[in-house]
PDB file of N, CA and C in Angstrom:
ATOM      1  N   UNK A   1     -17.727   9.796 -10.769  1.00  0.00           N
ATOM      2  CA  UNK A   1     -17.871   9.729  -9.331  1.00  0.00           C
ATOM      3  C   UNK A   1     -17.273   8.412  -8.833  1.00  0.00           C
ATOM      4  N   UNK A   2     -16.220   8.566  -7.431  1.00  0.00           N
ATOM      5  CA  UNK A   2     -16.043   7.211  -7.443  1.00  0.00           C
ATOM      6  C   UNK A   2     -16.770   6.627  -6.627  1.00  0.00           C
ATOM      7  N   UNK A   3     -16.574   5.149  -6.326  1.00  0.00           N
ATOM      8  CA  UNK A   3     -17.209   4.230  -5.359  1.00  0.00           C
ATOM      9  C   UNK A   3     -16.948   4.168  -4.100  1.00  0.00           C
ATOM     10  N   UNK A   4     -17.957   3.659  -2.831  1.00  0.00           N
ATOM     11  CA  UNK A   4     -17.079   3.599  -2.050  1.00  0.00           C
ATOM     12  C   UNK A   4     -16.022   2.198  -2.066  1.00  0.00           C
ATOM     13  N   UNK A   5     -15.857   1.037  -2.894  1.00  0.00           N
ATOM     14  CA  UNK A   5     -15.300   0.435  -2.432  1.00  0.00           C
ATOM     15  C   UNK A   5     -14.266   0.523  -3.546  1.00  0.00           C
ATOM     16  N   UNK A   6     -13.730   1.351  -4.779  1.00  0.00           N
ATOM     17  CA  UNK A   6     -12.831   1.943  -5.165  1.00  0.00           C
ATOM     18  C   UNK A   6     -11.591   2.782  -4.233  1.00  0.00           C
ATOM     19  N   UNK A   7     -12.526   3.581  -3.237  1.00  0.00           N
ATOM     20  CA  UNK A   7     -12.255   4.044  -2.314  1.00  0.00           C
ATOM     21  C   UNK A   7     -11.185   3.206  -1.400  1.00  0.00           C
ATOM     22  N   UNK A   8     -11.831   2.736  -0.834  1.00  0.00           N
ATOM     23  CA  UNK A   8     -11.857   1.336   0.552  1.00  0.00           C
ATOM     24  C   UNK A   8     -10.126   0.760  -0.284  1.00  0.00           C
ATOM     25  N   UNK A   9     -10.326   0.398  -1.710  1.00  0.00           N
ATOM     26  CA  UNK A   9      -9.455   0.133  -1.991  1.00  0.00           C
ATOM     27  C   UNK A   9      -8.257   0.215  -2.017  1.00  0.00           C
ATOM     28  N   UNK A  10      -8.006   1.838  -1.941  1.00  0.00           N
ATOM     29  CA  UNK A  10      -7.094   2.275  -2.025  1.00  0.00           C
ATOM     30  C   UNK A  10      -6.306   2.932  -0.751  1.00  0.00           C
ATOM     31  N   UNK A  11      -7.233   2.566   0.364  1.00  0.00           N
ATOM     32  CA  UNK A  11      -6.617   2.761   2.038  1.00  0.00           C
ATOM     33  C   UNK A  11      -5.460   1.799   2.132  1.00  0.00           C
ATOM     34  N   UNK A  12      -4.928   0.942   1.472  1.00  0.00           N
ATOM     35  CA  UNK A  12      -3.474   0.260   1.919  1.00  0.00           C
ATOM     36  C   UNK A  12      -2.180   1.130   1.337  1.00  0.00           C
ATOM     37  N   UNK A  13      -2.920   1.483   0.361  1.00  0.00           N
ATOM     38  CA  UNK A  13      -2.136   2.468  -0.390  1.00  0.00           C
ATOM     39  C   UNK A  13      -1.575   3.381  -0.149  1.00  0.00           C
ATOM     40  N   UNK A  14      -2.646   4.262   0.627  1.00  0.00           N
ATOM     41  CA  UNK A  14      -2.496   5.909   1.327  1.00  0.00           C
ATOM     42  C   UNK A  14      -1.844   5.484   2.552  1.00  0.00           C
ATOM     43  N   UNK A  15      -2.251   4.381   3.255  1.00  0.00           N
ATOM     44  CA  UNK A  15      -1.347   3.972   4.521  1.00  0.00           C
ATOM     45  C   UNK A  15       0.015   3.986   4.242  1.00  0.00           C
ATOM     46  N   UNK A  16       0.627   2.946   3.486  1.00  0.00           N
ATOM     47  CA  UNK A  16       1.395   2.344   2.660  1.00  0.00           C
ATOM     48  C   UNK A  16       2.703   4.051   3.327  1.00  0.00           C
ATOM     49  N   UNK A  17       1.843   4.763   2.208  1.00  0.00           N
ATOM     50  CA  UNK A  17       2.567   6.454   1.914  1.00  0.00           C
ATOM     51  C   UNK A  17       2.455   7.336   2.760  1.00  0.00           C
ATOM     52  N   UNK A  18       1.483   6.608   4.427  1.00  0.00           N
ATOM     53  CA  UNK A  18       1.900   7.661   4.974  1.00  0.00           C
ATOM     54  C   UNK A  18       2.899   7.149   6.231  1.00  0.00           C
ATOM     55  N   UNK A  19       3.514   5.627   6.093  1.00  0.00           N
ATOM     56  CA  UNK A  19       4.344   5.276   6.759  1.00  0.00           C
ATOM     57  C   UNK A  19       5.642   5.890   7.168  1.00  0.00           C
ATOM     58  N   UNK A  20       6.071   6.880   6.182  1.00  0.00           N
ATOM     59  CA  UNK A  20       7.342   7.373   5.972  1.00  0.00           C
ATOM     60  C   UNK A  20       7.132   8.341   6.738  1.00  0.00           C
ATOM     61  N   UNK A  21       6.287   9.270   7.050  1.00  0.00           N
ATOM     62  CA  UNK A  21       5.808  10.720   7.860  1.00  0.00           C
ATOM     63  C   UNK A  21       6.133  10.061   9.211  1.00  0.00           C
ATOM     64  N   UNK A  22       5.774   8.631   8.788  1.00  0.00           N
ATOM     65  CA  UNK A  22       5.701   8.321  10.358  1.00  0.00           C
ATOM     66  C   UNK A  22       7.227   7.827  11.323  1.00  0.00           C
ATOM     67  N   UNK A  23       8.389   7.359  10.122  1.00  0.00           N
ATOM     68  CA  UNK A  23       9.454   6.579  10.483  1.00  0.00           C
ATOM     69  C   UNK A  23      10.062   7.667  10.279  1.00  0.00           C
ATOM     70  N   UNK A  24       9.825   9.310  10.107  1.00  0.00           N
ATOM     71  CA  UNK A  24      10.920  10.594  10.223  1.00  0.00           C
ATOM     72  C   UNK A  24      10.957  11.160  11.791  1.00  0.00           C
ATOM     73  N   UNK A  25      10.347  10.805  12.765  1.00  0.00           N
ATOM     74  CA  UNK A  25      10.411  11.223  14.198  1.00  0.00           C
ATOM     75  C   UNK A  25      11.468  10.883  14.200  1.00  0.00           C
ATOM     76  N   UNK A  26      12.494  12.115  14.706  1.00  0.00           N
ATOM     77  CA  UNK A  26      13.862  12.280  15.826  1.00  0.00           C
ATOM     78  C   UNK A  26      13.897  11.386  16.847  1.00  0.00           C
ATOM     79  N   UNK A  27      14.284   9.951  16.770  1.00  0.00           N
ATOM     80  CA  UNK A  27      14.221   8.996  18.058  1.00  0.00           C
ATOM     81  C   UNK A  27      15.560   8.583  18.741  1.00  0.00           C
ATOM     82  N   UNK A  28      16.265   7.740  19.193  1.00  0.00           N
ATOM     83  CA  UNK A  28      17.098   7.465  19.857  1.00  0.00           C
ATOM     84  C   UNK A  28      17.470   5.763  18.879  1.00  0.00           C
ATOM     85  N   UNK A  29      16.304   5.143  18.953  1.00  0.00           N
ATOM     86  CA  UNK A  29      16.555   4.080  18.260  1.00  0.00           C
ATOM     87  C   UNK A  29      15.557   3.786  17.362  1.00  0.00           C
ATOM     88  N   UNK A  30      16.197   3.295  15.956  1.00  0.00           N
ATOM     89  CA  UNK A  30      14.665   3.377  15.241  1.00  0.00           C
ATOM     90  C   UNK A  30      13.581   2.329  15.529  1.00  0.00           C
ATOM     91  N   UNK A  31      12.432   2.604  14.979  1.00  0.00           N
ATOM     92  CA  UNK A  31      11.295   1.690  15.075  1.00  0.00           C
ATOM     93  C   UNK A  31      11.352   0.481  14.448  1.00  0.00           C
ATOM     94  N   UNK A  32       9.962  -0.121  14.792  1.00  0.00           N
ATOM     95  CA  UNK A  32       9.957  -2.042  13.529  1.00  0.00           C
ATOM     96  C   UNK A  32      10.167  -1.276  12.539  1.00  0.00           C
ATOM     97  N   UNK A  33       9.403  -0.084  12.025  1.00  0.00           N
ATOM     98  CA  UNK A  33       9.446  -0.134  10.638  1.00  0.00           C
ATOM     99  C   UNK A  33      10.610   0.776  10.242  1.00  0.00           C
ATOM    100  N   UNK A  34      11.622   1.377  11.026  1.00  0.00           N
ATOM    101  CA  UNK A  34      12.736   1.571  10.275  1.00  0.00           C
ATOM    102  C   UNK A  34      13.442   0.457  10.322  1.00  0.00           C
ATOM    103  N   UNK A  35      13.723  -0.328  11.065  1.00  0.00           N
ATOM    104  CA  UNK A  35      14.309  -1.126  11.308  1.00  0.00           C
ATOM    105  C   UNK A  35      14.458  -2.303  10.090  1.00  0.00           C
ATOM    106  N   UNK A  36      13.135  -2.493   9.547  1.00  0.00           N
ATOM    107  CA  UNK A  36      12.586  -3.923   8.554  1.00  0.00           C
ATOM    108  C   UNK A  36      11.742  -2.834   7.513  1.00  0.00           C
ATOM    109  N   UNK A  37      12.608  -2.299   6.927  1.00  0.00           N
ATOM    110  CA  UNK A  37      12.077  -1.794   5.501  1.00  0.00           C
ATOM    111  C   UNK A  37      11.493  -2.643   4.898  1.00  0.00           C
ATOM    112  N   UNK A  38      12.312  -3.947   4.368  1.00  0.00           N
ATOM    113  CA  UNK A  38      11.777  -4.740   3.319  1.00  0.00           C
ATOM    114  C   UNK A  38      10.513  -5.540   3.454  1.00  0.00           C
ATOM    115  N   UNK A  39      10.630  -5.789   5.104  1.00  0.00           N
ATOM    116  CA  UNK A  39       9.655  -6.563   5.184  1.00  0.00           C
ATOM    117  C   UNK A  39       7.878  -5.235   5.820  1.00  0.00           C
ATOM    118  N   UNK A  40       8.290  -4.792   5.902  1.00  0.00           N
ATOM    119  CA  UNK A  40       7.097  -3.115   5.584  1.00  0.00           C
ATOM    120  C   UNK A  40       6.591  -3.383   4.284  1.00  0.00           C
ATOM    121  N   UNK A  41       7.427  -3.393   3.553  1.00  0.00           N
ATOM    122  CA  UNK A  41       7.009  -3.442   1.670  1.00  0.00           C
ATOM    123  C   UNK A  41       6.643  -4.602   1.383  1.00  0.00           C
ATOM    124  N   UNK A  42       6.618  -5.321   1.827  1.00  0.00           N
ATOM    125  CA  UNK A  42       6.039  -6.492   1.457  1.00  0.00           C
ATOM    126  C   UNK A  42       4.614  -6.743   1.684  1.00  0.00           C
ATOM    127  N   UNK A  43       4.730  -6.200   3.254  1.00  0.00           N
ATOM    128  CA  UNK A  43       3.481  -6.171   4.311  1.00  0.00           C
ATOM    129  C   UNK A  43       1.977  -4.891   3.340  1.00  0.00           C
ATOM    130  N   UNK A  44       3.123  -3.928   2.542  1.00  0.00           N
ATOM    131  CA  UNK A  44       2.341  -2.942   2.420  1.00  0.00           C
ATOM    132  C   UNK A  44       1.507  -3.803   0.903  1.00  0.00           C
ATOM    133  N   UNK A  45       2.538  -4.214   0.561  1.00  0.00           N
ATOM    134  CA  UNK A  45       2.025  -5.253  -1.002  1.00  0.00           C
ATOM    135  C   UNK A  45       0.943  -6.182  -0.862  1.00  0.00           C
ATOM    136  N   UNK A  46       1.373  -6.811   0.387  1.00  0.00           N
ATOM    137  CA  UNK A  46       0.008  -7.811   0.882  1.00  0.00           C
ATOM    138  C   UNK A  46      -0.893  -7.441   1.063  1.00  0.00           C
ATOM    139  N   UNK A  47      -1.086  -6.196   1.494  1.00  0.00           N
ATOM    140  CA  UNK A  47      -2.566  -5.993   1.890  1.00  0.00           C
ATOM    141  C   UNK A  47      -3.294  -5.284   1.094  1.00  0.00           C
ATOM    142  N   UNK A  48      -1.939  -4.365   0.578  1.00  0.00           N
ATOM    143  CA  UNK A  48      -2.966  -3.943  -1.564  1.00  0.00           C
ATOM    144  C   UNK A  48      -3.132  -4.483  -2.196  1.00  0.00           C
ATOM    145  N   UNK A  49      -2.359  -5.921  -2.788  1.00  0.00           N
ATOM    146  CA  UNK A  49      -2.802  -6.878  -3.037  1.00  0.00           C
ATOM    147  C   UNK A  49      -4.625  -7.589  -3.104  1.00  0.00           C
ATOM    148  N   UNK A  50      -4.830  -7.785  -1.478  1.00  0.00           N
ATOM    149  CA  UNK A  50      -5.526  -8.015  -1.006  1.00  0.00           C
ATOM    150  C   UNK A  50      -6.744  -7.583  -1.279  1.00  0.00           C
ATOM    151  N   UNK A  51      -6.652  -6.248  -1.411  1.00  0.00           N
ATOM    152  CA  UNK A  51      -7.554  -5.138  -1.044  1.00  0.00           C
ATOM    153  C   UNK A  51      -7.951  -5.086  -2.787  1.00  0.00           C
ATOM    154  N   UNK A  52      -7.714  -5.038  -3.410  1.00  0.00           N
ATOM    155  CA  UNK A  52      -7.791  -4.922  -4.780  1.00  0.00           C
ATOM    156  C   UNK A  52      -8.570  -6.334  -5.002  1.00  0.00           C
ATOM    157  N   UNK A  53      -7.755  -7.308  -4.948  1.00  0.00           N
ATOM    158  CA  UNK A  53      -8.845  -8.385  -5.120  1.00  0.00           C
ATOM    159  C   UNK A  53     -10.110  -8.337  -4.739  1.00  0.00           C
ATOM    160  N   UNK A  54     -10.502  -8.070  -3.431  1.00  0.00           N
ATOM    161  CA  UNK A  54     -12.169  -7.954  -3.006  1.00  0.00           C
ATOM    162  C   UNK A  54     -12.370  -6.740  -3.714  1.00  0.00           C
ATOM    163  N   UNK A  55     -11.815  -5.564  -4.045  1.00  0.00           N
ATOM    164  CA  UNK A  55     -12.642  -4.757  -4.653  1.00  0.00           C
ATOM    165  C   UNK A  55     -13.465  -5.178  -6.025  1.00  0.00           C
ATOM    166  N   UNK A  56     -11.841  -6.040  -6.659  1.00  0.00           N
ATOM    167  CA  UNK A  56     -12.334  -6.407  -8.176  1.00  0.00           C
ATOM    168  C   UNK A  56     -13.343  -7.092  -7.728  1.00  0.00           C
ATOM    169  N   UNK A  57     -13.549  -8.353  -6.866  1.00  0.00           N
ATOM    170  CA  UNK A  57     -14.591  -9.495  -6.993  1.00  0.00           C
ATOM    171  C   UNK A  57     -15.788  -8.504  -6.773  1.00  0.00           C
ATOM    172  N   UNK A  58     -15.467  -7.765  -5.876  1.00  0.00           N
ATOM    173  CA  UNK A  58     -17.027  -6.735  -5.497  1.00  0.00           C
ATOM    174  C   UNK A  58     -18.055  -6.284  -6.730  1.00  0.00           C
ATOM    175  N   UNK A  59     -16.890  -5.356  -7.326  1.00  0.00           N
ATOM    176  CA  UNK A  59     -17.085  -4.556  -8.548  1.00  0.00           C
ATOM    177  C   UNK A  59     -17.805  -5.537  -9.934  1.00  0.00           C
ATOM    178  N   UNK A  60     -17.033  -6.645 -10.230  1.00  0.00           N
ATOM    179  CA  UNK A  60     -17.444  -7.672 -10.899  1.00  0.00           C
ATOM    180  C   UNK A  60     -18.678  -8.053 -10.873  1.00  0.00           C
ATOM    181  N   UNK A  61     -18.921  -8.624  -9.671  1.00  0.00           N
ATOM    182  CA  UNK A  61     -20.459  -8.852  -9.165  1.00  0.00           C
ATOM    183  C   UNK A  61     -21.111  -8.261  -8.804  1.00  0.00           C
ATOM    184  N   UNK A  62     -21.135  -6.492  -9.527  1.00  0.00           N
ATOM    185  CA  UNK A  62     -22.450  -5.988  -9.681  1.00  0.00           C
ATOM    186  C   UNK A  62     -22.402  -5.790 -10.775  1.00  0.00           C
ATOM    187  N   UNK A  63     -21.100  -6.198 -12.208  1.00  0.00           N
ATOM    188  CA  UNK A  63     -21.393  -5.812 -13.181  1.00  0.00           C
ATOM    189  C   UNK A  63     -20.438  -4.606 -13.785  1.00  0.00           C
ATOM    190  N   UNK A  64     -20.048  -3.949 -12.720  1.00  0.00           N
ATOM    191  CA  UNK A  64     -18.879  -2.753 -12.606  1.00  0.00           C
ATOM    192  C   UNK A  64     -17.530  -2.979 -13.613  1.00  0.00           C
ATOM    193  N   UNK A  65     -17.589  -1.811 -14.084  1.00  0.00           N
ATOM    194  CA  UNK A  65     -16.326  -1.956 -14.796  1.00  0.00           C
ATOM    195  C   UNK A  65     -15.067  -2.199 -14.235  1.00  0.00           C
ATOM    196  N   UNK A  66     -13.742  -2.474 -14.185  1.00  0.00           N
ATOM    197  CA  UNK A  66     -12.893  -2.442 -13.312  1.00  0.00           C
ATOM    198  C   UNK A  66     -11.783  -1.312 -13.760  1.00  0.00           C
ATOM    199  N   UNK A  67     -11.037  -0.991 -12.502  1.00  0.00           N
ATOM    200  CA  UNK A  67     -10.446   0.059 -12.864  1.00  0.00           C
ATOM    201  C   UNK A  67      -8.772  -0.364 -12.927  1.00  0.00           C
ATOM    202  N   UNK A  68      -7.741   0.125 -13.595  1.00  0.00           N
ATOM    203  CA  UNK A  68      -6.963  -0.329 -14.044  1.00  0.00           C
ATOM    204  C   UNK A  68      -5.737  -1.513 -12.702  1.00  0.00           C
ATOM    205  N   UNK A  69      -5.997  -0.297 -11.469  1.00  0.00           N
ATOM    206  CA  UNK A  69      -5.530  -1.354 -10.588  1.00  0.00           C
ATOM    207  C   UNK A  69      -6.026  -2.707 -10.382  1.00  0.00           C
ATOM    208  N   UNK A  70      -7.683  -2.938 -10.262  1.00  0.00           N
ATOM    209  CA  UNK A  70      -8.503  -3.973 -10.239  1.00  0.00           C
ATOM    210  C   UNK A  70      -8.075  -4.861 -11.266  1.00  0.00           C
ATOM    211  N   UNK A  71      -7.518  -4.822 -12.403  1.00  0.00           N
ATOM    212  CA  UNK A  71      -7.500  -5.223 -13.283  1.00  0.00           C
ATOM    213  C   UNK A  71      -5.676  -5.970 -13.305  1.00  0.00           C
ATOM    214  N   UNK A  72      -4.974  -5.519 -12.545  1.00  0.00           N
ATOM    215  CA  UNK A  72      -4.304  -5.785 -12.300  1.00  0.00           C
ATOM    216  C   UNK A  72      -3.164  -5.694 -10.783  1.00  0.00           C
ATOM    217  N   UNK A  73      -3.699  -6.504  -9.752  1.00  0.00           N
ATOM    218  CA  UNK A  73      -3.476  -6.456  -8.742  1.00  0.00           C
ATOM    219  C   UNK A  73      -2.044  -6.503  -7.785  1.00  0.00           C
ATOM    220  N   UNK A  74      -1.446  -7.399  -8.952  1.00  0.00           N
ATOM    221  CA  UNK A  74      -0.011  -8.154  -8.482  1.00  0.00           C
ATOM    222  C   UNK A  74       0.618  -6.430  -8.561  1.00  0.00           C
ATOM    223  N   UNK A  75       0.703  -5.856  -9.424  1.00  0.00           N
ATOM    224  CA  UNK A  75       1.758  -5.175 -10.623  1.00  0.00           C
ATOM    225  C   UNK A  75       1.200  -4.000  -9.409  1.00  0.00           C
ATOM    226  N   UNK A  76       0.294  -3.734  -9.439  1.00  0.00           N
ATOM    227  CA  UNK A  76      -0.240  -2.710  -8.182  1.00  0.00           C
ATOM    228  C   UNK A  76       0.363  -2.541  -6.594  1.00  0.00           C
ATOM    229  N   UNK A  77       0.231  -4.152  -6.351  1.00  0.00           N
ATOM    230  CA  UNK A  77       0.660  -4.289  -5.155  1.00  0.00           C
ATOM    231  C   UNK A  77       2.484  -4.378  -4.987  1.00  0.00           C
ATOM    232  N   UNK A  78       3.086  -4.927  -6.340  1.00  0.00           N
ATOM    233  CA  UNK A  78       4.444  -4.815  -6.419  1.00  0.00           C
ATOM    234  C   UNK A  78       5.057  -2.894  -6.425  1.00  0.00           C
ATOM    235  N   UNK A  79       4.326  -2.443  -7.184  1.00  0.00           N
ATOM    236  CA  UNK A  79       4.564  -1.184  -6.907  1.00  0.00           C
ATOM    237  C   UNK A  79       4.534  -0.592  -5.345  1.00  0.00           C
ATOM    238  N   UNK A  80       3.230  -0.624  -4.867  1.00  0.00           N
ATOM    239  CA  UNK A  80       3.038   0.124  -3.245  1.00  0.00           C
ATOM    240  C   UNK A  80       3.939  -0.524  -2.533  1.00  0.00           C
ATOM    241  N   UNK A  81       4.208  -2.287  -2.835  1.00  0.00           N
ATOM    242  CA  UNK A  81       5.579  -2.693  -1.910  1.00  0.00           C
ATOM    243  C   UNK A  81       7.172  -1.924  -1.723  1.00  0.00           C
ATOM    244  N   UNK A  82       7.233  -1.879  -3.366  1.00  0.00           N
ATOM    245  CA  UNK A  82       9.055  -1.429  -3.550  1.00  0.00           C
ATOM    246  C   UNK A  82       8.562   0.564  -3.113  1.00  0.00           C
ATOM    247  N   UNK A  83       7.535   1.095  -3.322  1.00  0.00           N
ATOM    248  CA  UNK A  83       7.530   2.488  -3.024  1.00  0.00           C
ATOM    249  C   UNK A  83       7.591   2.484  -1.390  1.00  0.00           C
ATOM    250  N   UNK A  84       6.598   1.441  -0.710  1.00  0.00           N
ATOM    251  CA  UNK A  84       6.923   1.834   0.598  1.00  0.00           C
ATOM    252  C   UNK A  84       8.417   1.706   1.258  1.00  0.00           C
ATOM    253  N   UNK A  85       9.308   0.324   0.613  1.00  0.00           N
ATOM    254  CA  UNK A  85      10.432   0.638   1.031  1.00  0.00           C
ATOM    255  C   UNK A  85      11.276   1.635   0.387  1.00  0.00           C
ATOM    256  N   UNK A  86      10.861   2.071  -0.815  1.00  0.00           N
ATOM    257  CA  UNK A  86      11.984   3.256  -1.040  1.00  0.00           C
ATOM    258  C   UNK A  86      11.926   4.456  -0.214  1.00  0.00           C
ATOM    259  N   UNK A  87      10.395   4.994   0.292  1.00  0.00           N
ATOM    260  CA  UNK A  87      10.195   5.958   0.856  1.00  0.00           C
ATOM    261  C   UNK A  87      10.905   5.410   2.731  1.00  0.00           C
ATOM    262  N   UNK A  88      10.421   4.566   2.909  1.00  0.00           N
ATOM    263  CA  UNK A  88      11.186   4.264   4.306  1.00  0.00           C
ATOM    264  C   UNK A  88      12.871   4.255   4.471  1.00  0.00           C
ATOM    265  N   UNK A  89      13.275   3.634   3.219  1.00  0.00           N
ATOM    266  CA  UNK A  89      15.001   3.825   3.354  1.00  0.00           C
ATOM    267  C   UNK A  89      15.455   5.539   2.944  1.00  0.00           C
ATOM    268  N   UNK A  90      14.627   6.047   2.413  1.00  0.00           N
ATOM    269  CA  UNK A  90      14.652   7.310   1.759  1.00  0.00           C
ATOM    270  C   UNK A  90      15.342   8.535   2.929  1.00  0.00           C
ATOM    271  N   UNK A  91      13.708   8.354   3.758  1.00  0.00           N
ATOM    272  CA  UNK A  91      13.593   9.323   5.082  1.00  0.00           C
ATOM    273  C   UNK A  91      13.613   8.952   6.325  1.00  0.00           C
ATOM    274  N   UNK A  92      14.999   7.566   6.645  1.00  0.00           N
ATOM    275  CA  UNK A  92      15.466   7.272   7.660  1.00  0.00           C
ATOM    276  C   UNK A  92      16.868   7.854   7.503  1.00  0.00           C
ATOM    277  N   UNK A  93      17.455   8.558   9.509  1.00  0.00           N
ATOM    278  CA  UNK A  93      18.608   8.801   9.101  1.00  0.00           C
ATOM    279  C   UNK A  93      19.059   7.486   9.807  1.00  0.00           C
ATOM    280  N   UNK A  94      20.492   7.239   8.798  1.00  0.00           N
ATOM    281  CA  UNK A  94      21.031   6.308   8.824  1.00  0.00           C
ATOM    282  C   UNK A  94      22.349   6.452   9.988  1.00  0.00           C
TER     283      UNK A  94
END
């Protein structure tokens, strides 16, 4: 069963992935975030990053096992960074 703050954790994440649904609207000119892919992925890294750390410290201090992202935060958050910009350069038309 998971936790809720396993959970909680992983909302930068699901955001992160649902940015791209969001930068495919038919517009005239693109948005910040078509516009600044890289810096999206970075933004998306920072805050999984982030988010992983308080989970681990959470989890820790009740004793909780940690789960493999918790356990490694950087490598987590480097991933959701370079995926959010691949998916944003992916499903922008150029």
């Amino acid at each position: 069963m998971t936790s809720r703050k396993t959970v909680l954790a992983f909302i930068p994440a699901a955001l992160a992935l649902m940015v791209p649904a969001l930068a495919q609207a038919p517009m005239h000119r693109p948005n910040i975030i078509q516009r600044h892919p890289t810096l999206t992925g970075i933004g998306a890294g920072v805050a999984t990053h982030h988010a992983l750390k308080v989970a681990a410290r959470n989890a820790k201090a009740h004793g909780q096992k940690l789960n493999f992202a918790e356990r490694h935060p950087t490598m987590s958050a480097l991933g959701a960074g370079a995926l959010t910009r691949h998916e944003i350069k992916a499903h922008t038309a150029h």
